[in-house]
C-alpha atoms as a PDB file:
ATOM      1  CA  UNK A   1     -22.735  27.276  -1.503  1.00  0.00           C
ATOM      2  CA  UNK A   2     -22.216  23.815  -0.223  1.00  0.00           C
ATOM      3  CA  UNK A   3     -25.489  23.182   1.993  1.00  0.00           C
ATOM      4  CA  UNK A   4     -23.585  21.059   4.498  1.00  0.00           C
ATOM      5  CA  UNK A   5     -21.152  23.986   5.647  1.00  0.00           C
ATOM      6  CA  UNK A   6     -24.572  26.282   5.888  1.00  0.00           C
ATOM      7  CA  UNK A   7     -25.453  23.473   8.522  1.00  0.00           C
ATOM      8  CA  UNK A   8     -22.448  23.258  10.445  1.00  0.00           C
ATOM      9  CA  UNK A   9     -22.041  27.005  10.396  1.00  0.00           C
ATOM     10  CA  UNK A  10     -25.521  28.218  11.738  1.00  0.00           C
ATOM     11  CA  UNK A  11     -24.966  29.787  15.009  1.00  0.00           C
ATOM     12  CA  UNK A  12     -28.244  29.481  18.150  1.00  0.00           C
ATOM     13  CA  UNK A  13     -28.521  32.979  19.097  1.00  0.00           C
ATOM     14  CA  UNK A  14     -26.385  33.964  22.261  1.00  0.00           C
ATOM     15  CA  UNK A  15     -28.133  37.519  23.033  1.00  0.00           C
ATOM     16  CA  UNK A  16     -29.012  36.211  26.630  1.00  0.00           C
ATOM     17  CA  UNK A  17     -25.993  35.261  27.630  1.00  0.00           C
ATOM     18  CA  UNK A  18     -23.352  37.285  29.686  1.00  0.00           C
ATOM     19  CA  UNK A  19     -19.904  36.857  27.745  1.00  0.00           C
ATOM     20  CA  UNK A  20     -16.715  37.774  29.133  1.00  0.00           C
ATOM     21  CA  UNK A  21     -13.695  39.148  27.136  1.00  0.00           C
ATOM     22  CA  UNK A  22     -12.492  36.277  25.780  1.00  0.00           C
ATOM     23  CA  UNK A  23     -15.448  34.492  24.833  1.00  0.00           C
ATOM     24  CA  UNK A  24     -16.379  37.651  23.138  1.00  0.00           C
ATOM     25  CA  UNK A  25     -13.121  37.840  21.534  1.00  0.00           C
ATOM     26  CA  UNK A  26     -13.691  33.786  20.617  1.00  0.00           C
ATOM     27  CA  UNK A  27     -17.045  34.487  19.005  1.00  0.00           C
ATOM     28  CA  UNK A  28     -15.984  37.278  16.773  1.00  0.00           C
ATOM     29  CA  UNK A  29     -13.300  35.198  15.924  1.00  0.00           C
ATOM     30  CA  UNK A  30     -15.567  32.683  15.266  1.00  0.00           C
ATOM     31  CA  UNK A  31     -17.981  34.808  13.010  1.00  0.00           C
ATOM     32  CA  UNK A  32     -14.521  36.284  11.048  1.00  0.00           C
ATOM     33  CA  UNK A  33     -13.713  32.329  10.402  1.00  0.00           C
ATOM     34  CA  UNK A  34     -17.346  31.131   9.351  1.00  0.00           C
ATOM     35  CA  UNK A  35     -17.311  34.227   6.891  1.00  0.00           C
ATOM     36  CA  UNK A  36     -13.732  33.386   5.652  1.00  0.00           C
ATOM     37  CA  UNK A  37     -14.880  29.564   5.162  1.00  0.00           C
ATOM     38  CA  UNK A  38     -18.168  30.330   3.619  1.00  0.00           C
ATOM     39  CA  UNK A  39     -16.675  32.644   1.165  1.00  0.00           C
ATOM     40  CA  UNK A  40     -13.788  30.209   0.196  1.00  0.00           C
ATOM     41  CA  UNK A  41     -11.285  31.972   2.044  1.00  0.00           C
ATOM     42  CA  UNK A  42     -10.484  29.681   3.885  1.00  0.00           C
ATOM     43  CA  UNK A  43      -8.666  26.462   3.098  1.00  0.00           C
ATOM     44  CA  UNK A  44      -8.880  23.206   5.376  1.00  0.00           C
ATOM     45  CA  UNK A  45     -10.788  22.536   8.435  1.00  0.00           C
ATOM     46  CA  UNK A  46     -11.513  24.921  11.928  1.00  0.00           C
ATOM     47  CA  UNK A  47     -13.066  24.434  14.906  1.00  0.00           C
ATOM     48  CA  UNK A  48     -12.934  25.680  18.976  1.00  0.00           C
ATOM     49  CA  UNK A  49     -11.940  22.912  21.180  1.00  0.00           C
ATOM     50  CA  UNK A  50     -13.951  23.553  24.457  1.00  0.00           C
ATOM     51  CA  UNK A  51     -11.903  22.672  27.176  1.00  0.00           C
ATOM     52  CA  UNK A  52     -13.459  25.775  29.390  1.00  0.00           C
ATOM     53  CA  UNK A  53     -16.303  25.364  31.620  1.00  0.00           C
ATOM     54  CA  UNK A  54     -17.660  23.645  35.106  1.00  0.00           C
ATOM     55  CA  UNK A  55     -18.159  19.661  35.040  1.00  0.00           C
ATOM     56  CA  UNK A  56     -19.008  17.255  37.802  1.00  0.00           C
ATOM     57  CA  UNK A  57     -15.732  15.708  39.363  1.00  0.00           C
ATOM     58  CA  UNK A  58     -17.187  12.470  37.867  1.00  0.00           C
ATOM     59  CA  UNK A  59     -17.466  13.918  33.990  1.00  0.00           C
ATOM     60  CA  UNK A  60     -14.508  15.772  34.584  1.00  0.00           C
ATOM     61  CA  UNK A  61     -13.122  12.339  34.728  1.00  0.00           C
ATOM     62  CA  UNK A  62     -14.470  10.950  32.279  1.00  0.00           C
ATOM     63  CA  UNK A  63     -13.567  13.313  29.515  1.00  0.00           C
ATOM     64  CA  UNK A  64      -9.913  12.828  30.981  1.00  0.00           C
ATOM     65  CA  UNK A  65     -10.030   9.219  30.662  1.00  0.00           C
ATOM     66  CA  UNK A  66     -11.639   9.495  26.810  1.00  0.00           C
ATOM     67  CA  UNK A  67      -8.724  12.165  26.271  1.00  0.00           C
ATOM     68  CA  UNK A  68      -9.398  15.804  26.417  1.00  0.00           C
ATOM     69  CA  UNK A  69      -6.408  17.383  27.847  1.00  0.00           C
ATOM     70  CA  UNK A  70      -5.554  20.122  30.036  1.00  0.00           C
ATOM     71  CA  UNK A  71      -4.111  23.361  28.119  1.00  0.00           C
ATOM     72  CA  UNK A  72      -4.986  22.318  24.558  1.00  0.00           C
ATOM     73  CA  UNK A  73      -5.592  25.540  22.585  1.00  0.00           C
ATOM     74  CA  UNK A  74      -8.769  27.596  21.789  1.00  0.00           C
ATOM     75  CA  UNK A  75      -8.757  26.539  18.050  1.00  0.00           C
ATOM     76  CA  UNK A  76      -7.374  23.716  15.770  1.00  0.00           C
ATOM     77  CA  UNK A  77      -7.015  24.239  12.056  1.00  0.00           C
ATOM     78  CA  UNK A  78      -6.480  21.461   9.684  1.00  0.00           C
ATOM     79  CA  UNK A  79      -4.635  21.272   6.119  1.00  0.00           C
ATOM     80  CA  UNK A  80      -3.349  19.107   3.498  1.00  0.00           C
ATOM     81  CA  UNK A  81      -0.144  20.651   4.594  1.00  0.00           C
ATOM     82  CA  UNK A  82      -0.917  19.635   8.704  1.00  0.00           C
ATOM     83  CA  UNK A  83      -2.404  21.470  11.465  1.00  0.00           C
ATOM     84  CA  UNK A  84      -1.992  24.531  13.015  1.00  0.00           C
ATOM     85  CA  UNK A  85      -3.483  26.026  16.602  1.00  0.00           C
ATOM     86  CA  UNK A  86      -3.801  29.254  17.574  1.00  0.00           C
ATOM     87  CA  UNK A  87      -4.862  30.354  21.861  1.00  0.00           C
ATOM     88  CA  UNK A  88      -6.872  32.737  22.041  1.00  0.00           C
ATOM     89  CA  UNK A  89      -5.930  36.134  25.194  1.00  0.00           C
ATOM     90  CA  UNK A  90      -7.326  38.918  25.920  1.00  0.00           C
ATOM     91  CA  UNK A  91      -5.000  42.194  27.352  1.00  0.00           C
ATOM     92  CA  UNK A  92      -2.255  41.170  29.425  1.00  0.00           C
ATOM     93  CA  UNK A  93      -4.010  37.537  29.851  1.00  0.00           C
ATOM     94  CA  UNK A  94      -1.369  34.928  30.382  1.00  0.00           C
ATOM     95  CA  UNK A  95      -1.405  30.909  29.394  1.00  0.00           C
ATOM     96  CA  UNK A  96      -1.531  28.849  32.262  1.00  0.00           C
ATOM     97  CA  UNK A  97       0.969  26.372  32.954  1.00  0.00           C
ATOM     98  CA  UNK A  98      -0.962  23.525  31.593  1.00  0.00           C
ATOM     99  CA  UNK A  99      -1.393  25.853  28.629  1.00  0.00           C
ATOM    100  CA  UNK A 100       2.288  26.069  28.245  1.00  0.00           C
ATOM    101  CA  UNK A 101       3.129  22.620  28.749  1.00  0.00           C
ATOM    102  CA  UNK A 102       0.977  21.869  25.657  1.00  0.00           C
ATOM    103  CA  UNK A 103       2.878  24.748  23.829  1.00  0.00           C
ATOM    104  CA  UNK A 104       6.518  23.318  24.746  1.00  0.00           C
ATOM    105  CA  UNK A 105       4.809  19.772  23.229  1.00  0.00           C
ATOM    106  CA  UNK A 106       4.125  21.342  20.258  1.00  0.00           C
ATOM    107  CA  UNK A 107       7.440  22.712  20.163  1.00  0.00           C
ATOM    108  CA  UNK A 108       8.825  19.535  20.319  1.00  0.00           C
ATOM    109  CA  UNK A 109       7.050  17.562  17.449  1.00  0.00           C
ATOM    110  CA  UNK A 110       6.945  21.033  15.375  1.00  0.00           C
ATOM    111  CA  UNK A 111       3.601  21.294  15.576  1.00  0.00           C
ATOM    112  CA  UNK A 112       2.718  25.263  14.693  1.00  0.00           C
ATOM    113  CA  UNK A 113       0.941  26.999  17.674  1.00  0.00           C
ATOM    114  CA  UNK A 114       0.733  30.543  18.489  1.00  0.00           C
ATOM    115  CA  UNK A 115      -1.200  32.700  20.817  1.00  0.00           C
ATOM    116  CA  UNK A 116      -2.660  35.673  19.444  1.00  0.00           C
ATOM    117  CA  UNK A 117      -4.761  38.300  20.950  1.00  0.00           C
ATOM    118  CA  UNK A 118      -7.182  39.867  18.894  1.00  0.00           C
ATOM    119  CA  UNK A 119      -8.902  38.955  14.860  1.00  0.00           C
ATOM    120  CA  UNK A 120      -6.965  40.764  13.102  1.00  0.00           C
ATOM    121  CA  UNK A 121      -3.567  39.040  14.722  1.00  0.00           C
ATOM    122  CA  UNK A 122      -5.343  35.659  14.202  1.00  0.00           C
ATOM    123  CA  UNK A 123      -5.869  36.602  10.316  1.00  0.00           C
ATOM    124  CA  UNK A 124      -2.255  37.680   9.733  1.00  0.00           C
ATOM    125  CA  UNK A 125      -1.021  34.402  11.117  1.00  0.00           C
ATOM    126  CA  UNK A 126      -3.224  32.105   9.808  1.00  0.00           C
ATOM    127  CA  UNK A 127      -2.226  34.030   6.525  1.00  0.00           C
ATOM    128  CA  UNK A 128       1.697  33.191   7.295  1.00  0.00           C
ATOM    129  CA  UNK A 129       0.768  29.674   7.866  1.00  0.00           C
ATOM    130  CA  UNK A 130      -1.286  29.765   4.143  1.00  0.00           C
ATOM    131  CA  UNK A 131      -4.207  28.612   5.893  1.00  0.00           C
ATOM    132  CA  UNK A 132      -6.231  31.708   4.955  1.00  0.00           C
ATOM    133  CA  UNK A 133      -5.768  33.660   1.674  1.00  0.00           C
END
């Protein structure tokens, strides 16, 4: 196996931490994906973009002004075909309105985005979209 994927694929342990439903929904995703990649499942590029979380007003600020956007989906995968993004919910979990704001922008430059809500619906779409075979 390619060592540089090994590298960018080893998880820090996370035993400590208290997850809630969809971060523990995002990390077995994550896991499924590393697996897929690793055993050239996989084709193209993947990673989480991690908009979530508390920031000072003042970094908060910053990262606005370098780009990062308000409801930009959980994960971005890329292909010699395009890109694809898939949100991440858990139960009855709704996007927010930033959330689908970015959706309706995909829409309009036909950029594929769907929100799934569990592995197994991630895997069949990403297999419709011939990202994963």
């Amino acid at each position: 196996m390619m060592s540089y994927l090994l590298e960018l694929m080893r998880v820090p342990s996370i035993k400590r931490l208290k997850l809630g439903p969809e971060e523990r929904l995002s990390v077995a995703f994550a896991n499924t994906l590393r697996a897929h990649t690793l055993n050239g499942r996989l084709h193209g590029t993947w990673f989480h973009i991690p908009n979530e979380g508390k920031r000072s007003p003042a970094y908060g600020a910053l990262l606005r002004a370098m780009g990062l956007l308000p409801g930009v989906p959980d994960y971005a995968f890329l292909t010699s075909d395009g890109g694809y993004l898939l949100e991440l919910k858990v139960g009855r979990n709704k996007q927010t309105p930033h959330q689908l704001m970015f959706e309706r922008w995909c829409g309009r430059g036909s950029v594929p985005y769907r929100v799934v809500r569990s592995v197994e619906e991630a895997e069949t779409q990403l297999s419709r979209w011939g990202v994963l075979v």
